[in-house]
Every structure is written in C-alpha cells, then in structure tokens.
N, C-alpha and C. Protein backbone atom coordinates (compact mmCIF):
# COMPACT_ATOMS: atom_id res chain seq x y z
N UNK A 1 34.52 -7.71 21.46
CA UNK A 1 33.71 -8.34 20.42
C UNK A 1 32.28 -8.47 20.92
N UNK A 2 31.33 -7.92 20.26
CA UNK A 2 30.04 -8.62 20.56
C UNK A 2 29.40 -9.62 20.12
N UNK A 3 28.56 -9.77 21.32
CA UNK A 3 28.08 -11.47 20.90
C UNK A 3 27.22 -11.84 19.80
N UNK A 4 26.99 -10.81 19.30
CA UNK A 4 26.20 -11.09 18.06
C UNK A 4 27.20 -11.42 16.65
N UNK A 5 28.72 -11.26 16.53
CA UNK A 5 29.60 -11.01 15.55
C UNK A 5 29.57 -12.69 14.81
N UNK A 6 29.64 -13.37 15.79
CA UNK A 6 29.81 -14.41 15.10
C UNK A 6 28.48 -15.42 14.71
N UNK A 7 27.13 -15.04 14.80
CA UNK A 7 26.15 -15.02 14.29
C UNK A 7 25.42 -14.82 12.83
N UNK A 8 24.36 -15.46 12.42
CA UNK A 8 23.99 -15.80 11.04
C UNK A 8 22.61 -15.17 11.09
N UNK A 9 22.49 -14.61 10.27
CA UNK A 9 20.71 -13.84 10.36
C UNK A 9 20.27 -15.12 10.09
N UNK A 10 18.58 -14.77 10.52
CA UNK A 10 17.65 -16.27 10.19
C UNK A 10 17.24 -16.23 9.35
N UNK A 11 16.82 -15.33 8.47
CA UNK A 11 16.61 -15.00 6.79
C UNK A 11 17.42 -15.12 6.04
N UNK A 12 18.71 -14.58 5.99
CA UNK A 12 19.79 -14.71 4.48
C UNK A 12 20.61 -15.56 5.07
N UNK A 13 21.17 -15.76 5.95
CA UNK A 13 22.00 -16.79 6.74
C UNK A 13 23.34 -16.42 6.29
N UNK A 14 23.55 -14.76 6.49
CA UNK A 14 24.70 -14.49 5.99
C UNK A 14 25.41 -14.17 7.59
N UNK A 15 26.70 -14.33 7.56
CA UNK A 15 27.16 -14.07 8.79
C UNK A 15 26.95 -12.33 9.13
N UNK A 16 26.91 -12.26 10.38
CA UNK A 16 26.58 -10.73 10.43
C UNK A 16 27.97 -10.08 10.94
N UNK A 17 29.21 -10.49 11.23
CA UNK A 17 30.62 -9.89 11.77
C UNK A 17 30.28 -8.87 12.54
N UNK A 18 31.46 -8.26 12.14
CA UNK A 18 31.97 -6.93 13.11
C UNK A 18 31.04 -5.98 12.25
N UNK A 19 30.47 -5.01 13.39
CA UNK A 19 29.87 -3.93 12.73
C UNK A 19 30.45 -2.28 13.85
N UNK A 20 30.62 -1.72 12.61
CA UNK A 20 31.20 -0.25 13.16
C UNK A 20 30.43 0.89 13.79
N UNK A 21 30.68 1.57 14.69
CA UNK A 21 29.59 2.50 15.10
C UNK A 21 29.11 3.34 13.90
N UNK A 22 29.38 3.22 12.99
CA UNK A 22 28.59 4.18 12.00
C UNK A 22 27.50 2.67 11.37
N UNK A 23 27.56 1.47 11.39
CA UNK A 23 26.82 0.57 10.73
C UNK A 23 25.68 0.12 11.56
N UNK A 24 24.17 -0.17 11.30
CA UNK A 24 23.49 -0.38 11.86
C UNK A 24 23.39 -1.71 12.31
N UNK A 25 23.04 -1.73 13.72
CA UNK A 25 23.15 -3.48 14.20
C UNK A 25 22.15 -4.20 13.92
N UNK A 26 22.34 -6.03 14.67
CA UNK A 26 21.18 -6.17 13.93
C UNK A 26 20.49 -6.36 14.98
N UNK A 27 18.88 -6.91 14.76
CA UNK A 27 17.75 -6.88 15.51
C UNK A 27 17.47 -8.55 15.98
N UNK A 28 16.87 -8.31 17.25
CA UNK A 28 16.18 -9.77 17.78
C UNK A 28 14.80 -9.02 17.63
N UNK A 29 13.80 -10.28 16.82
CA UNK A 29 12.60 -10.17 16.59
C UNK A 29 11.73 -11.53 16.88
N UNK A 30 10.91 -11.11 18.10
CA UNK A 30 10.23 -12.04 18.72
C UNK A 30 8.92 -12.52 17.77
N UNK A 31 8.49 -13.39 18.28
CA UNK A 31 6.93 -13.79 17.31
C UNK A 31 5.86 -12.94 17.78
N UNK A 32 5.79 -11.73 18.38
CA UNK A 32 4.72 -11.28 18.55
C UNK A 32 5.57 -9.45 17.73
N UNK A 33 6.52 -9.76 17.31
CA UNK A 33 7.23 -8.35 16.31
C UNK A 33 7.80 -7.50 17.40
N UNK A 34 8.21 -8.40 18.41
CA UNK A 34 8.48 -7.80 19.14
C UNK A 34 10.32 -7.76 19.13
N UNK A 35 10.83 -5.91 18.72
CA UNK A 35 11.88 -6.23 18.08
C UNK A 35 12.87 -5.53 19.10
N UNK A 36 14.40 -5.67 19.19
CA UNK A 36 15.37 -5.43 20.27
C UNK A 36 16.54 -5.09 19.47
N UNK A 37 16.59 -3.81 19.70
CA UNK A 37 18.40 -3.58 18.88
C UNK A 37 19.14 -3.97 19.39
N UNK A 38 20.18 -5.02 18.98
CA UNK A 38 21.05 -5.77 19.13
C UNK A 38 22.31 -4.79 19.97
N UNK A 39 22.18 -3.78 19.33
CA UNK A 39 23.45 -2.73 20.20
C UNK A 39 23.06 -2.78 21.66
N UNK A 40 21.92 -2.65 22.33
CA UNK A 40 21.41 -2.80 23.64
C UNK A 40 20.83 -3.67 23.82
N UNK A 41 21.67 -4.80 23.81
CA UNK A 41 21.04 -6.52 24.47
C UNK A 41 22.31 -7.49 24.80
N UNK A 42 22.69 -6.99 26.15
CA UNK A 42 23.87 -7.73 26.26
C UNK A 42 23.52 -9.14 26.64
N UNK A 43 24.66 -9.99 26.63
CA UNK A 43 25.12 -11.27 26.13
C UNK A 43 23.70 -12.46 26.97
N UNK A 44 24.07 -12.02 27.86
CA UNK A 44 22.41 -12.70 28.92
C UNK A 44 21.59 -12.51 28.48
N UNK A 45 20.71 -11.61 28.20
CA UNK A 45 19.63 -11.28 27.66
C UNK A 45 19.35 -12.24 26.73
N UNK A 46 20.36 -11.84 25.76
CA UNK A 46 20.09 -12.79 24.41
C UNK A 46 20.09 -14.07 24.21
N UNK A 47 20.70 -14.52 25.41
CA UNK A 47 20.71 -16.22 25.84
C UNK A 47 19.07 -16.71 26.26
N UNK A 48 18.51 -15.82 26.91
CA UNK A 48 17.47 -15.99 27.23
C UNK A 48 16.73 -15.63 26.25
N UNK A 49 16.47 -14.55 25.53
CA UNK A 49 15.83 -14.55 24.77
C UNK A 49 15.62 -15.73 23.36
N UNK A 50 17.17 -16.28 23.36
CA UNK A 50 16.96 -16.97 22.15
C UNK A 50 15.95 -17.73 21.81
N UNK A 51 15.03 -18.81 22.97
CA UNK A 51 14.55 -19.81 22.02
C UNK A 51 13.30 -18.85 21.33
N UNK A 52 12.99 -17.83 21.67
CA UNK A 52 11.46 -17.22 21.23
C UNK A 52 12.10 -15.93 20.13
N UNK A 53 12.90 -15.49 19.63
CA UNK A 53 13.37 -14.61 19.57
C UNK A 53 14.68 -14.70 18.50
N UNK A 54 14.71 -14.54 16.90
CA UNK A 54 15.33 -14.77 15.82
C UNK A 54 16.30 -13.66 15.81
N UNK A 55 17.55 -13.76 15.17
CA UNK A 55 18.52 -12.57 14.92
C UNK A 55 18.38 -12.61 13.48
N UNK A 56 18.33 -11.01 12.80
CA UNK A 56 17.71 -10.72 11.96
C UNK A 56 18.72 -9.80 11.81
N UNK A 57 19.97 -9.64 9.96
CA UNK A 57 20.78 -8.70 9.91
C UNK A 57 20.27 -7.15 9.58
N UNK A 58 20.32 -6.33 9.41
CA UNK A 58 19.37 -4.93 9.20
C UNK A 58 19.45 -4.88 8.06
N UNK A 59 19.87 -5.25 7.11
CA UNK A 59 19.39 -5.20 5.66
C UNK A 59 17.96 -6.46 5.59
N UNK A 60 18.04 -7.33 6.18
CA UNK A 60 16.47 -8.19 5.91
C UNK A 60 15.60 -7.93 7.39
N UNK A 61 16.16 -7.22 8.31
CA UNK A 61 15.43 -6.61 9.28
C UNK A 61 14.21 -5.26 8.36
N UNK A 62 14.90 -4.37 6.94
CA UNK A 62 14.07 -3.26 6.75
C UNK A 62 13.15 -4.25 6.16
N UNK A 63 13.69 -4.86 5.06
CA UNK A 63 13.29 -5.43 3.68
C UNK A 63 11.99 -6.61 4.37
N UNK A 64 11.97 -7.13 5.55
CA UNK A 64 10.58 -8.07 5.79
C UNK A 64 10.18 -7.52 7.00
N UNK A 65 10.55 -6.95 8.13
CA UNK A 65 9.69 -6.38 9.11
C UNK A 65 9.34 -4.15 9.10
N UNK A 66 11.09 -3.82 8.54
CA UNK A 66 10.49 -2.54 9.27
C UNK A 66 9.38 -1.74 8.53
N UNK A 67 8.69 -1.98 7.46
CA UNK A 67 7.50 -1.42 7.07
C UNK A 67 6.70 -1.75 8.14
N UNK A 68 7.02 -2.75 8.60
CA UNK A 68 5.33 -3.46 9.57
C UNK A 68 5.83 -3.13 10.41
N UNK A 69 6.71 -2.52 11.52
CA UNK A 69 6.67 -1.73 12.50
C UNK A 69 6.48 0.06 12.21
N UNK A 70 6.57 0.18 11.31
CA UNK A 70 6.07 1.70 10.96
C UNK A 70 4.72 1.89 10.82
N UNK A 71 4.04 1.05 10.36
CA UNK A 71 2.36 0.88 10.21
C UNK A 71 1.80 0.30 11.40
N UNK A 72 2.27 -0.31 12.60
CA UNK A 72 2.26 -0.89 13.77
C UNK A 72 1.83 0.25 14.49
N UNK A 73 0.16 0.20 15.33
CA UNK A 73 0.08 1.10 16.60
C UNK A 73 0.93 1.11 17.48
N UNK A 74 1.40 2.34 17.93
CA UNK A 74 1.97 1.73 19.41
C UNK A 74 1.75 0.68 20.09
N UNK A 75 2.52 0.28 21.22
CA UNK A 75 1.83 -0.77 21.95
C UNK A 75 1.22 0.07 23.15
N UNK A 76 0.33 -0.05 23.85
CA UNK A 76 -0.62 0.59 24.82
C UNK A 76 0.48 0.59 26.43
C-alpha cells in the first residue's frame, strides 16, 4: 500500500485510495510550485516534506496548477 492511499487532496478533500499503474498519482506541491510525483516520494520524504508541502489528487493537480507549470521557465 502506499502512503499516500489513505490521504485527502487539499483542494476537493476527496480521498485519493488505491491507484493502478495505468492511473496517474497524485502530486506534493510546495509554496514555491514546487511539485513531486507522489509515485517517487517514499514514505520519509513525505513526512518531512509535509508541513511546507500540500497533497494534491491529479484531477485538481491539472485543473489549478498544471497550466502554470507548463508556462513556468525552467528553473536555472
């Protein structure tokens, strides 16, 4: 099980469950848009990351950030 299954996005506050390798995971998105696919952020990480750093399901991950990481310069 991953540690994200039993988790609530911070936008719809819908539970995010089990997701299948064909379903997209969801994202940690920091206050500077700084964003982390949940498939590669094991369980530590995300402990640490939490207090700066929101879980976001990928349906309100496209719908409020991923335009603004597509229009986003690289970072240097």
């Amino acid at each position: 099980m991953a540690w994200y299954e039993s988790q609530s996005c911070a936008v719809c506050n819908d539970k995010i469950g089990k997701r299948y390798f064909w379903q997209d995971k969801p994202r940690l998105v920091g206050p500077d848009k700084d964003v982390r696919d949940c498939a590669y952020v094991d369980e530590g990480t995300a402990r640490a990351l939490a207090p700066t750093h929101k879980l976001v399901c990928h349906a309100c991950y496209l719908h409020r950030f991923g335009d603004v990481q597509a229009l986003m310069p690289p970072k240097a």
